[in-house]
Protein backbone atom coordinates (compact mmCIF):
# COMPACT_ATOMS: atom_id res chain seq x y z
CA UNK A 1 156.77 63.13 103.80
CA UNK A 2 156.91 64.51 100.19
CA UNK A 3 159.89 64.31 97.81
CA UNK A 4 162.76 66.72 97.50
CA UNK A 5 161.58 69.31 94.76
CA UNK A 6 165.51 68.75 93.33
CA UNK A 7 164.75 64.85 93.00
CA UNK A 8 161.35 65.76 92.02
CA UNK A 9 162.90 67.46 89.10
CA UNK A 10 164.85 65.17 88.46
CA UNK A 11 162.73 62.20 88.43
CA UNK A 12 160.39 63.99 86.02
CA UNK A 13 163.47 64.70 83.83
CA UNK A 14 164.41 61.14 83.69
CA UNK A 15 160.99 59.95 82.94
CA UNK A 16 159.43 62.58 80.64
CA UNK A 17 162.94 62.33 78.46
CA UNK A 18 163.79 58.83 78.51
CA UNK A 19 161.34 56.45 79.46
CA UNK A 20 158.45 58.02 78.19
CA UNK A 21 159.59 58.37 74.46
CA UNK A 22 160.78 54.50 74.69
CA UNK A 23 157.30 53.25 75.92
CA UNK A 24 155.61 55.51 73.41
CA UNK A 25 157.56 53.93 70.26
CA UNK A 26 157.18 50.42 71.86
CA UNK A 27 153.30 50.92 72.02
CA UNK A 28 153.51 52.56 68.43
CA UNK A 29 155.30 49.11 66.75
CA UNK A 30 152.64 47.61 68.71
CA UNK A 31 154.96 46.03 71.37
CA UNK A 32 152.54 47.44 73.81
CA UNK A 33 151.71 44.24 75.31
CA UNK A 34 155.50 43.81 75.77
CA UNK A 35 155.55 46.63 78.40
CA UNK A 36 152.82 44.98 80.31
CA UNK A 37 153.99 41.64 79.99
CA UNK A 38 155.12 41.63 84.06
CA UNK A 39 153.14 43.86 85.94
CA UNK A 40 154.44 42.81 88.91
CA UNK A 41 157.76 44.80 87.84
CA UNK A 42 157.13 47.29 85.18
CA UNK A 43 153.74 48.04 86.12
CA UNK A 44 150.69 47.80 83.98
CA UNK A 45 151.31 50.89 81.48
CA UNK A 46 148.69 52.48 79.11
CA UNK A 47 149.18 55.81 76.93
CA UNK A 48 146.72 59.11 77.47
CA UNK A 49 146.22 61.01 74.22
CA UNK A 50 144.65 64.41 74.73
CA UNK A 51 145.18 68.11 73.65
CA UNK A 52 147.56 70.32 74.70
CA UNK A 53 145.55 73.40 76.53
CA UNK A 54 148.12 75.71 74.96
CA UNK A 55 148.73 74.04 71.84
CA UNK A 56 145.91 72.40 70.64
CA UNK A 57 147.89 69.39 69.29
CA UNK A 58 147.58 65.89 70.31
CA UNK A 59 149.65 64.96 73.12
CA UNK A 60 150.58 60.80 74.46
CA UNK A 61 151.84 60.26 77.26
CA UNK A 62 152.24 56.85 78.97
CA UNK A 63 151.11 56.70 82.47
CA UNK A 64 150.40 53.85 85.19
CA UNK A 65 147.12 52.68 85.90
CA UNK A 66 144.81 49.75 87.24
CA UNK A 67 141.57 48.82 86.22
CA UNK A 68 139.70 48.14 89.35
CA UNK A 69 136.24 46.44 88.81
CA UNK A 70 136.67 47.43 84.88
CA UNK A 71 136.85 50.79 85.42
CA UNK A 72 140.29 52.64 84.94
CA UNK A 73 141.95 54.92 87.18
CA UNK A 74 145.55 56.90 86.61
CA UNK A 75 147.31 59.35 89.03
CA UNK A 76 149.41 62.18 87.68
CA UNK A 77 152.08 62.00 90.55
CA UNK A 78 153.75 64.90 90.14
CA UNK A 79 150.06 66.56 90.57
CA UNK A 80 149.07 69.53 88.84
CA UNK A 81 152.07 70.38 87.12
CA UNK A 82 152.15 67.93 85.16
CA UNK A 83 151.30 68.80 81.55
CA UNK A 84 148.78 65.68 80.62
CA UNK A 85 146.81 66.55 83.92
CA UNK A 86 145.99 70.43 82.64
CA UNK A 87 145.28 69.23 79.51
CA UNK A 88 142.85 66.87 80.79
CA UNK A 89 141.63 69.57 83.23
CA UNK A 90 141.37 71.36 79.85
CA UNK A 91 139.73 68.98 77.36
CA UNK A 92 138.43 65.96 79.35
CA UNK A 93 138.00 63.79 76.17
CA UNK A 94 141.01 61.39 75.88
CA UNK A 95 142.31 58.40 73.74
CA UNK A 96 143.82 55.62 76.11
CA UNK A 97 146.11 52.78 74.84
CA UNK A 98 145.21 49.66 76.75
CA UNK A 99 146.77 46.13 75.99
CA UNK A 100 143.01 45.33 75.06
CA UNK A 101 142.71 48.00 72.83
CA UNK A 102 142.04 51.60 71.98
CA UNK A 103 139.64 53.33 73.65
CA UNK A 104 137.85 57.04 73.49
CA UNK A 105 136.98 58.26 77.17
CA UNK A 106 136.83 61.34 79.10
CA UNK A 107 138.94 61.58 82.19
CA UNK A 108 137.95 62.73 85.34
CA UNK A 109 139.57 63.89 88.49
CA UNK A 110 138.08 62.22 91.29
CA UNK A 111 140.87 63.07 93.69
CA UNK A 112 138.35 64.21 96.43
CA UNK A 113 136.21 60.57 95.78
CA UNK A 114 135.44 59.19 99.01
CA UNK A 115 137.54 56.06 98.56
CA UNK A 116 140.47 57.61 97.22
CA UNK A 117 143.19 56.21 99.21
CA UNK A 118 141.61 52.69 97.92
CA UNK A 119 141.68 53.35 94.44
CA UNK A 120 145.20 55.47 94.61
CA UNK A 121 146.76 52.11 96.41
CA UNK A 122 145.64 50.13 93.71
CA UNK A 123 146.96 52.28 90.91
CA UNK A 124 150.57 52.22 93.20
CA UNK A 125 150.41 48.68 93.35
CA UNK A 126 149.90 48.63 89.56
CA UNK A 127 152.49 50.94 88.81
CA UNK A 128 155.17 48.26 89.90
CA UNK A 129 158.40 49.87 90.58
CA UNK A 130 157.30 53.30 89.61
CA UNK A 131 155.88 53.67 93.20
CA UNK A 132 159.02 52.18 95.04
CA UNK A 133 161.06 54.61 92.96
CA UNK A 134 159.05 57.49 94.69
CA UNK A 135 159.93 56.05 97.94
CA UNK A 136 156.76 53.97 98.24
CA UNK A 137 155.57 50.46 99.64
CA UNK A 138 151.80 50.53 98.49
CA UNK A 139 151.51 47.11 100.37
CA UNK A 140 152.85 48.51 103.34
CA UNK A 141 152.40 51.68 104.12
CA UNK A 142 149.31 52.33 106.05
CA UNK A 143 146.22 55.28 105.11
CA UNK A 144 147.45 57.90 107.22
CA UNK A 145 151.40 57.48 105.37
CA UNK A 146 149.44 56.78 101.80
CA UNK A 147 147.88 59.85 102.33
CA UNK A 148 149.81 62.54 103.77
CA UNK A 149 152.88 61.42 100.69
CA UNK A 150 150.29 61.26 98.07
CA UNK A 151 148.52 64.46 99.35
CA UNK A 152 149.56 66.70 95.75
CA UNK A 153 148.82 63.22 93.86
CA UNK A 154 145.91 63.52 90.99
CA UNK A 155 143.49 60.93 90.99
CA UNK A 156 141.91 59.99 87.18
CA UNK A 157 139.11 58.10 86.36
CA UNK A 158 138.71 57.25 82.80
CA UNK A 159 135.46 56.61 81.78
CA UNK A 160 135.62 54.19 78.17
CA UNK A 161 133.25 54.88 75.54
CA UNK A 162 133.93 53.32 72.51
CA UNK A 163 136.27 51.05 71.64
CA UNK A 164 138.66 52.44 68.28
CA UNK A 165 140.96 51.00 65.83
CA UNK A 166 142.85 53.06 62.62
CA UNK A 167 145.93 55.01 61.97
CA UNK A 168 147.36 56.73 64.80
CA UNK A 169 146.63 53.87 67.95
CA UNK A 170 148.50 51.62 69.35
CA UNK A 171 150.63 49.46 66.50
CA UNK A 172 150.29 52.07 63.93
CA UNK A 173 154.33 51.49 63.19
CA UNK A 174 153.64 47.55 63.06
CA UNK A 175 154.13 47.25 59.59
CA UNK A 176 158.28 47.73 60.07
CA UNK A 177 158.35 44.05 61.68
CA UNK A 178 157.40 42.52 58.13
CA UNK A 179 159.99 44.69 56.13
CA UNK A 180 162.77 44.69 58.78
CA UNK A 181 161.85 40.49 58.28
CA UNK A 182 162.07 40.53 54.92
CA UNK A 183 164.64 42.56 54.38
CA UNK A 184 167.02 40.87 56.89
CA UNK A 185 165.65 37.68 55.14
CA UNK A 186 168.34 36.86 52.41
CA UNK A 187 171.20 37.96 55.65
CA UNK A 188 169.90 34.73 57.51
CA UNK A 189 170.30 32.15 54.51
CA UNK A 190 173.92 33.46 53.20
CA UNK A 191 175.96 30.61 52.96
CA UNK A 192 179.19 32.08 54.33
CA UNK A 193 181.93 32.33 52.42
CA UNK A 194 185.12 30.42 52.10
């Protein structure tokens, strides 16, 4: 069972578009942690920066993932066509956003690991309703359904190095909450007039 390639497309419309660019700016005022705040729902969400294999420029792009025995694992789940997975493929050293910080790494596909249906049920789990939007129960479904829908899924292990702070991670906007404050400031003590 594998999706429709028209609501395939248009999933990865929606998403790339929409979604993505709101998540991005949310991690970016450093409202990261606010995306994350109910996993249970809206999945546990970090950002991937890498390097465009046609480009060369830096690339985020906010994906799923679960960290499962401190190690972190993403899938790209539209497979190889999506464009973060052949950069990765490309240049394996990434940048991830986590709520616990910023980490260097270099990603690895480890779709072919012998305990991949494991490790790709716990990234579905974590991915809240992300994977019931693709039409799947990770509770429920059983191995031989997890892996005959998942079978053009990408499994990623990121493997942290060192952790990172500085311009360009995860709350480099932050500093617009203070001015936005103070600026709205004299708004919120305006006696109103008669």
């Amino acid at each position: 069972m594998s999706l429709d390639p028209q609501l395939e497309k248009q999933l990865r419309h929606f998403w790339f578009k929409h979604l993505n660019k709101f998540m991005l700016l949310m991690w970016r005022l450093g409202l990261g942690w606010m995306i994350n705040a109910w996993p249970d729902v809206f999945g546990r969400i970090m950002v991937i920066t890498n390097t465009g294999w046609k480009t060369g420029l830096r690339r985020r792009t906010p994906v799923n993932y679960a960290n499962v025995f401190g190690e972190i694992y993403c899938t790209a789940g539209f497979g190889k066509a999506a464009h973060w997975y052949k950069n990765i493929q490309a240049n394996p050293n990434v940048e991830i956003w986590l709520p616990d910080g910023w980490w260097a790494g270099v990603a690895e596909d480890v779709t072919d690991a012998e305990n991949r249906l494991f490790l790709l049920r716990e990234v579905l789990i974590a991915s809240g309703f992300a994977a019931y939007a693709a039409g799947i129960n990770p509770r429920a479904i059983t191995d031989e359904e997890l892996a005959e829908t998942t079978a053009s899924y990408r499994l990623i292990h990121i493997k942290r190095a060192e952790a990172r702070t500085g311009p360009d991670g995860p709350g480099e906007l932050a500093w617009v909450w203070p001015v936005v404050t103070v600026l709205l400031l004299p708004f919120l003590f305006r006696r109103p007039r008669r």
